[in-house]
Protein backbone atom coordinates (compact mmCIF):
# COMPACT_ATOMS: atom_id res chain seq x y z
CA UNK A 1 -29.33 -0.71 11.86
CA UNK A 2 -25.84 -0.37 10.74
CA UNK A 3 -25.24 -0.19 7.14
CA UNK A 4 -22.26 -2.29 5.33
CA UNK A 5 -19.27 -0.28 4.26
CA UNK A 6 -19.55 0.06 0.74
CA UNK A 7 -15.67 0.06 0.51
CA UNK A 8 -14.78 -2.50 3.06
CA UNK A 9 -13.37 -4.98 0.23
CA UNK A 10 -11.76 -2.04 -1.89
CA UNK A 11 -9.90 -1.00 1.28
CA UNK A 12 -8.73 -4.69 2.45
CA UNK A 13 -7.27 -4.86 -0.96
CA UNK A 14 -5.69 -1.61 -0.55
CA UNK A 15 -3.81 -3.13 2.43
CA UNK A 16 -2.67 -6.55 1.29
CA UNK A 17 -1.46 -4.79 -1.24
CA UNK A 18 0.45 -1.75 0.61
CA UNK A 19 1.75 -4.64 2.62
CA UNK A 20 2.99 -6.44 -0.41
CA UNK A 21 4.37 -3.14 -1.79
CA UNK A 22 5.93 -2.59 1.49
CA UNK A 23 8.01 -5.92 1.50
CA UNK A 24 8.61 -6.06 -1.82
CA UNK A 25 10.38 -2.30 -1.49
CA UNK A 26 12.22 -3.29 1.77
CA UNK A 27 13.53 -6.34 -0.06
CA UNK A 28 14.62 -4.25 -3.23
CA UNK A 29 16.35 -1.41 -0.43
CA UNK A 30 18.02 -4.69 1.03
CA UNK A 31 18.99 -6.73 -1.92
CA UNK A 32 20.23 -2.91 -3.61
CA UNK A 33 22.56 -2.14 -0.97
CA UNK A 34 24.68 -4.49 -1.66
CA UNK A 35 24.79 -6.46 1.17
CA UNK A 36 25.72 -10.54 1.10
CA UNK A 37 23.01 -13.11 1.14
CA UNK A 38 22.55 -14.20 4.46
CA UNK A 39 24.53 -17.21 4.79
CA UNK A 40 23.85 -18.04 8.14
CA UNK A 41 23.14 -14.60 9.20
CA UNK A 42 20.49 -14.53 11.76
CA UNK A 43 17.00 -13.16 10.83
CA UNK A 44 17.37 -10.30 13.21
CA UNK A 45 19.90 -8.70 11.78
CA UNK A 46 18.27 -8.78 8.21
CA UNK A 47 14.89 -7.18 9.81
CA UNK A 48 17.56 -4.62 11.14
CA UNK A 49 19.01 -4.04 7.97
CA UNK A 50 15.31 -3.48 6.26
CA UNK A 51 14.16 -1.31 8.97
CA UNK A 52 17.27 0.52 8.14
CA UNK A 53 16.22 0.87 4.72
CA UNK A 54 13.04 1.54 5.32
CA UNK A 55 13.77 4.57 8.02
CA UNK A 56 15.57 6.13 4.72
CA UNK A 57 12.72 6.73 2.62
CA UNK A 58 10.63 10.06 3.70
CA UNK A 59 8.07 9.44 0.74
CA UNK A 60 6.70 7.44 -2.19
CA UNK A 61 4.07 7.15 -4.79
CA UNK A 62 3.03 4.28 -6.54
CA UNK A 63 -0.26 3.54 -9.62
CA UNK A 64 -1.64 0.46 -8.76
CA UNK A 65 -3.86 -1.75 -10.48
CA UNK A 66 -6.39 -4.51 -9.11
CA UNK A 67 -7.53 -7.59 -10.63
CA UNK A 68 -10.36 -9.11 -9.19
CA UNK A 69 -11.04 -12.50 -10.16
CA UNK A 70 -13.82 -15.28 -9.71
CA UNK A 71 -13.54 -18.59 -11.42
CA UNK A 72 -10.61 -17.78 -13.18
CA UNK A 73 -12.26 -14.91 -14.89
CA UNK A 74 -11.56 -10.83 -14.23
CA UNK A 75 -14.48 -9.80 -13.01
CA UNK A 76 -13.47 -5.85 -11.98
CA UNK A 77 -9.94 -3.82 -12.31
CA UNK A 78 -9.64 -1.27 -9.91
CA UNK A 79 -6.68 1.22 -10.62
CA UNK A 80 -5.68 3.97 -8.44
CA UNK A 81 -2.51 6.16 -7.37
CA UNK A 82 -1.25 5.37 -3.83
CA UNK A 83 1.05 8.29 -2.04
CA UNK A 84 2.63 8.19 1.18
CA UNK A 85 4.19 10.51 3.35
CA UNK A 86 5.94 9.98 6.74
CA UNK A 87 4.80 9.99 9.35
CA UNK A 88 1.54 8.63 8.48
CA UNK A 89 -0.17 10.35 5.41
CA UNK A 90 -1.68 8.18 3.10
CA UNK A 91 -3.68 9.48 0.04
CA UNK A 92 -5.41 7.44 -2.40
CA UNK A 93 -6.77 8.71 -5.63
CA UNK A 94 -9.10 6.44 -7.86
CA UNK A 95 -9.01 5.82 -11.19
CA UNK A 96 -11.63 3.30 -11.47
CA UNK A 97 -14.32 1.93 -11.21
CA UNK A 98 -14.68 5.42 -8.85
CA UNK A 99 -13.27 8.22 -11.02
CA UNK A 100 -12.16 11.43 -9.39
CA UNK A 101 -12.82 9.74 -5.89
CA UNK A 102 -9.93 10.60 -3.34
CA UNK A 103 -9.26 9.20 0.17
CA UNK A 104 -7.22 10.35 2.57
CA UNK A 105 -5.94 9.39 6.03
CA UNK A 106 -5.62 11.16 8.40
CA UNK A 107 -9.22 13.50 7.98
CA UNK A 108 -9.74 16.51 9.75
CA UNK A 109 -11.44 13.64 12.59
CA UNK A 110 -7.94 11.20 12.42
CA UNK A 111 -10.31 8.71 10.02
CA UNK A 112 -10.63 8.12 6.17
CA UNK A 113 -11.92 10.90 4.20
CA UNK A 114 -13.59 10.33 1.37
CA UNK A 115 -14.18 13.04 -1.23
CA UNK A 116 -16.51 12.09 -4.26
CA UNK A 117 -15.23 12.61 -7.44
């Protein structure tokens, strides 16, 4: 029998909120360039211009923090330091609730490593 991942939920947080971090930084390359709004510019040509931006950046780190909530109440904070390096290095070290705890993708295998803390 196949256990449940223990970290399933940590690590869907982790992406909806690399995603987040990733438009929210593509918007802040787009709207810092200097470019005009996009009065009647088509949508391609702004997802050019952010891809553009986005090919620019070799690297970036980022402490991120959490909130989990249920009935309007925190119920856990997980905080952790996110780097990434082209072409597709991710490493995440925890802060809590798993102290000391590191992942990092790509493992030796090409899957999530996870070294206690």
């Amino acid at each position: 029998m196949r256990r449940p991942n223990p970290y399933a939920g940590f690590l869907k947080a982790i992406t909806v909120g690399i995603c987040l971090f990733i438009q929210g930084l593509l918007l802040t390359a787009y709207l810092g360039a200097e470019i005009s709004p996009p009065n009647g510019e088509h949508v391609e040509g702004i997802i050019e211009k952010m891809k553009a931006a986005y090919t620019q950046i070799e690297d970036y780190q980022m402490e991120t923090e959490v909130k989990i909530y249920h009935e309007g109440q925190i119920v856990e904070t997980e905080r952790f330091l996110y780097t990434f390096r082209k072409p597709d290095n991710i490493r995440i070290d925890m802060e809590s609730p798993y102290a000391g705890m590191v992942l990092v993708y790509p493992g030796e295998d090409g899957k999530v490593a996870v070294k206690p803390g």
